[in-house]
Every structure is written in structure tokens, then in C-alpha cells.
N, C-alpha and C. Protein backbone atom coordinates (compact mmCIF):
# COMPACT_ATOMS: atom_id res chain seq x y z
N UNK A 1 -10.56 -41.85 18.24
CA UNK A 1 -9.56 -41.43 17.27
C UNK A 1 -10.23 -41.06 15.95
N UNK A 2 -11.22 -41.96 15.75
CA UNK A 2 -11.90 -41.56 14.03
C UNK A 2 -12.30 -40.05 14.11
N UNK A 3 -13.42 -39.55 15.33
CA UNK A 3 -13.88 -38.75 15.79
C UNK A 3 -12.98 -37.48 14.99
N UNK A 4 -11.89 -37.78 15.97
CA UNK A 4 -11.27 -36.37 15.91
C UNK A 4 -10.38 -36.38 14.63
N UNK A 5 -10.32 -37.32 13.52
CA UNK A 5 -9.71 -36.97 11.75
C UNK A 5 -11.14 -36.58 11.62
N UNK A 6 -12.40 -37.03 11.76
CA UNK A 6 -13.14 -36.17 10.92
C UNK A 6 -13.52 -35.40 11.68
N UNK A 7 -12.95 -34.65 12.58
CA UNK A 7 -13.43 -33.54 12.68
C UNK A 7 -12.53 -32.31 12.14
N UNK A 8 -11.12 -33.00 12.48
CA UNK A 8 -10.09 -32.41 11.66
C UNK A 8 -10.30 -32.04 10.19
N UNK A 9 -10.87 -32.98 9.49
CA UNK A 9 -11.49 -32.77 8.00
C UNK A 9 -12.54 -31.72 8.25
N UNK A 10 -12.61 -31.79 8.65
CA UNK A 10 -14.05 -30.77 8.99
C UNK A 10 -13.83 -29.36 9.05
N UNK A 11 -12.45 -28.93 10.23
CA UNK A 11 -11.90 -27.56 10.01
C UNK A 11 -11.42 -27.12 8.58
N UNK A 12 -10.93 -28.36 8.04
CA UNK A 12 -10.23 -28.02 7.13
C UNK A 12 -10.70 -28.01 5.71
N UNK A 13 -11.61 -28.33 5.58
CA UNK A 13 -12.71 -28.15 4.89
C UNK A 13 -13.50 -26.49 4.54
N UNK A 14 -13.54 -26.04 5.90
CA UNK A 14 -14.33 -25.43 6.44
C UNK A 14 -13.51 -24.12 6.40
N UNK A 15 -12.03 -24.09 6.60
CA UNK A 15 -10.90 -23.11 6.55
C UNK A 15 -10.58 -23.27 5.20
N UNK A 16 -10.82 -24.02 3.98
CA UNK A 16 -10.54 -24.08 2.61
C UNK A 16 -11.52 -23.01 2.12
N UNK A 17 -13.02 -23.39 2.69
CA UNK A 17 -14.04 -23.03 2.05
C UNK A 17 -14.22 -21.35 2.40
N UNK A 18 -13.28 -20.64 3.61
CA UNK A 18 -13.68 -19.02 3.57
C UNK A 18 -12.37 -19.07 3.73
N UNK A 19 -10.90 -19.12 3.43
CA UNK A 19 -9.83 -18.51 3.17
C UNK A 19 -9.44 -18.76 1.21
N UNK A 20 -10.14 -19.51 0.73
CA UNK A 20 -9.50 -20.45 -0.39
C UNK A 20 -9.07 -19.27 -1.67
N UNK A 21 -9.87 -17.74 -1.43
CA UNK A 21 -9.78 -16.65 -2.34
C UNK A 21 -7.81 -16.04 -1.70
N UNK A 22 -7.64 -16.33 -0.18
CA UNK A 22 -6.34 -15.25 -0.03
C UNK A 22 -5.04 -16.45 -0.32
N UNK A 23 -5.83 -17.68 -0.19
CA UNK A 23 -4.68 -19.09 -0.60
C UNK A 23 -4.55 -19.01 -2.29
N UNK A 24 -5.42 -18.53 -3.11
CA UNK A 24 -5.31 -18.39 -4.66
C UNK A 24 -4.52 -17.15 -4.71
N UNK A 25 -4.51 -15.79 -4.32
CA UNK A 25 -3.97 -14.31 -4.36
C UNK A 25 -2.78 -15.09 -3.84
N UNK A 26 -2.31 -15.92 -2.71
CA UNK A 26 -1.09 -15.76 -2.30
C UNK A 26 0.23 -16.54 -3.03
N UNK A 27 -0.59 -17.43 -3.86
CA UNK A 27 0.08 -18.51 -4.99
C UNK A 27 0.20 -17.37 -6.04
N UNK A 28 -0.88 -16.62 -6.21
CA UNK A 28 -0.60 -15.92 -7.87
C UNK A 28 0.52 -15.11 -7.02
N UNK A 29 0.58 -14.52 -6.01
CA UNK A 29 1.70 -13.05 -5.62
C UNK A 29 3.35 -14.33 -5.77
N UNK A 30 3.45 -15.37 -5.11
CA UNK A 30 4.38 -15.78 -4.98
C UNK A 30 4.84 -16.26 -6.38
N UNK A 31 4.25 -16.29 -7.32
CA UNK A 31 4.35 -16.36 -9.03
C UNK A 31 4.81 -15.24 -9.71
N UNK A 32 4.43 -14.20 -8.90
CA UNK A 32 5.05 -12.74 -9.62
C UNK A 32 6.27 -12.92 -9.48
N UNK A 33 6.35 -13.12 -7.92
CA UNK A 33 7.70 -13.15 -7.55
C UNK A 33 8.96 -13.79 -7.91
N UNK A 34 8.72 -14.92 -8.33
CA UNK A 34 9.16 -15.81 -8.87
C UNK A 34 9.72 -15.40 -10.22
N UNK A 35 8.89 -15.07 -10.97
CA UNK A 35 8.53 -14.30 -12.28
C UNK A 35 9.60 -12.92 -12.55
N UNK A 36 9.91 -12.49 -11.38
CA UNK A 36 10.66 -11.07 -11.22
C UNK A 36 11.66 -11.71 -10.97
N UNK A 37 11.77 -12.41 -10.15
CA UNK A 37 13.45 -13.16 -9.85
C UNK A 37 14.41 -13.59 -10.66
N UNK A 38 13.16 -14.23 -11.62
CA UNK A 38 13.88 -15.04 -13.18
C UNK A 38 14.10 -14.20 -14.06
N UNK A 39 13.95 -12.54 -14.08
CA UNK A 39 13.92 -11.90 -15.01
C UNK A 39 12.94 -11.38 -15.97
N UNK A 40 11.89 -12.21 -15.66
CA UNK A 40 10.76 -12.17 -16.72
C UNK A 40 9.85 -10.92 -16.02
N UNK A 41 10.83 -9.50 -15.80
CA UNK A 41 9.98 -8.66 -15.68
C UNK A 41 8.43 -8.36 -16.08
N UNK A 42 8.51 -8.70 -17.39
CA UNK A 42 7.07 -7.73 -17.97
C UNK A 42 5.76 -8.76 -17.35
N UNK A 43 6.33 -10.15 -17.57
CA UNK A 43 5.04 -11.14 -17.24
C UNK A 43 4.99 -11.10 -15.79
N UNK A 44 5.84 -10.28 -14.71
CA UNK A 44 6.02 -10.62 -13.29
C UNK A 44 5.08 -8.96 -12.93
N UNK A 45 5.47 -8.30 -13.43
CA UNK A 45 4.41 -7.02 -13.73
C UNK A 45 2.57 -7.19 -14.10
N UNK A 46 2.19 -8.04 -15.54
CA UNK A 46 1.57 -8.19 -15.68
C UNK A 46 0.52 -9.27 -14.61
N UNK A 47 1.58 -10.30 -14.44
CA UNK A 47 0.60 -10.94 -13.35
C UNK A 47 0.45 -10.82 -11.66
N UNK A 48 1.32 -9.58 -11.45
CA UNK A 48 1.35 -8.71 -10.30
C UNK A 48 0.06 -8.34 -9.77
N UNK A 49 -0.80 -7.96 -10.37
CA UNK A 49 -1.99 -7.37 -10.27
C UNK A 49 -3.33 -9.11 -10.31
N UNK A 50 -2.82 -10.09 -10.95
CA UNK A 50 -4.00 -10.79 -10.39
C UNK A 50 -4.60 -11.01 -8.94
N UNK A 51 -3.05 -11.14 -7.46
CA UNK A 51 -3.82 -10.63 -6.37
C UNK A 51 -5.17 -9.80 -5.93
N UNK A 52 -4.69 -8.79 -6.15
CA UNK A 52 -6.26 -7.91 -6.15
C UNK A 52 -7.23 -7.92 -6.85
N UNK A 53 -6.53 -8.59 -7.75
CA UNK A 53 -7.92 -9.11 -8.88
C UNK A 53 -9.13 -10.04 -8.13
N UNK A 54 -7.77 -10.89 -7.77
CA UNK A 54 -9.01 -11.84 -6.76
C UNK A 54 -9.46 -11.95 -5.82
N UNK A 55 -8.62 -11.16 -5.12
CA UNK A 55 -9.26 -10.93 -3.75
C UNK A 55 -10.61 -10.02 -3.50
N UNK A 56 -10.41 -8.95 -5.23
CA UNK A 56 -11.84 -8.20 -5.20
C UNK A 56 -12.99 -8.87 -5.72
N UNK A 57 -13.05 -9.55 -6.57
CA UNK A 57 -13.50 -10.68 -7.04
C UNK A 57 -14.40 -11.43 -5.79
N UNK A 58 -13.70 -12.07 -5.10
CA UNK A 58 -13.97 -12.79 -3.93
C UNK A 58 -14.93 -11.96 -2.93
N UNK A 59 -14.66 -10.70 -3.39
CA UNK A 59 -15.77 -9.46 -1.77
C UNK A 59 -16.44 -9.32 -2.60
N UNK A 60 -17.02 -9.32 -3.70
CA UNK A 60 -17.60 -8.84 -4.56
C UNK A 60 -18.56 -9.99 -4.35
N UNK A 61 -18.27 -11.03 -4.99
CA UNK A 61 -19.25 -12.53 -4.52
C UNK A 61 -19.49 -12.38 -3.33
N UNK A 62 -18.76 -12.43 -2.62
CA UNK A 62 -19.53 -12.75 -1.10
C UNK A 62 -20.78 -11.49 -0.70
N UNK A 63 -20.26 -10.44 -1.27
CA UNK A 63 -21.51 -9.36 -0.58
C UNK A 63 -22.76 -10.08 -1.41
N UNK A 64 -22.57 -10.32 -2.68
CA UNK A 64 -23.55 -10.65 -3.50
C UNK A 64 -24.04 -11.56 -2.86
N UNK A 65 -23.77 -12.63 -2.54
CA UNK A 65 -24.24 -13.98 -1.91
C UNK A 65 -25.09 -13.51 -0.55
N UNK A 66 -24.24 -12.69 0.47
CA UNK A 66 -24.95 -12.16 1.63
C UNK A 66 -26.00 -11.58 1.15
N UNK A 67 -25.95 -10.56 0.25
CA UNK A 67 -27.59 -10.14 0.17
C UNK A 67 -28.61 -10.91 -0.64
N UNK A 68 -28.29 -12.27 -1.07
CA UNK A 68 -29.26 -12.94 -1.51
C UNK A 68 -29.78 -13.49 -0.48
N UNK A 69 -28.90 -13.97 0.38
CA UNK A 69 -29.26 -14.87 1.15
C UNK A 69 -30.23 -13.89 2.27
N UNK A 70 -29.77 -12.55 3.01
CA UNK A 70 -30.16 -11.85 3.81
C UNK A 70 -31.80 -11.78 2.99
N UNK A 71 -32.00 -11.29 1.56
CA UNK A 71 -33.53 -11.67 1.28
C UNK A 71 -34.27 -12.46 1.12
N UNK A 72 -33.63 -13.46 0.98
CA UNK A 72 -34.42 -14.77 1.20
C UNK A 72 -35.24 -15.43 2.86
N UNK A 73 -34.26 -14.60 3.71
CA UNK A 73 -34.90 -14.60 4.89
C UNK A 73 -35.35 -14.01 5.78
């Protein structure tokens, strides 16, 4: 039984650590939304666009990281 919580910790860990950029984009999108619902057009507009902010953000690091790492070895 221990086995399999830490291994469970382990996926989940592991699914935090390469989804955790579309789990941040999908909290900021559901904030727009939110944001537009309540009326607060302009701030539901303005923070509309952090999605892609971070999700480019996030490819941007990772290529960076891949080609450090790809020269290092």
C-alpha cells in the first residue's frame, strides 16, 4: 500500500512539474472569465491575454533549457 501513495506522489509530482505552465494559463483564462461575467470588462480584457503570455513564456524556457542541456552532452 505505501508503495503505490508514493508512487502516486510521484506521477503527480511529475504531471505538476511538465503541465504546471497550462494549469497557471488555465486559472489566469478562468479569471478573465470571471472578470467579464462581473462586468469588469476592461480588467477581463486586459488580463485576457496573460494565457499566452504564459504559455509562450513556458516554450520559450523549455527550448532554452533543451539546448543547454542538448550542449552539455
Amino acid at each position: 500500500m505505501r508503495k503505490q501513495n508514493i508512487y502516486a506522489m510521484k506521477n503527480y509530482k511529475e504531471f505538476i512539474l511538465v503541465y504546471y505552465p497550462i494549469i497557471i494559463a488555465f486559472i489566469a483564462m478562468m479569471y478573465s472569465i470571471f472578470l467579464g461575467l462581473t462586468g469588469d470588462y476592461e480588467s477581463a480584457q486586459y488580463s485576457a491575454h496573460w494565457p499566452a503570455t504564459i504559455l509562450l513564456f513556458a516554450i520559450a524556457i523549455r527550448q532554452r533549457r533543451n539546448n543547454f542541456y542538448n550542449q552539455n552532452n
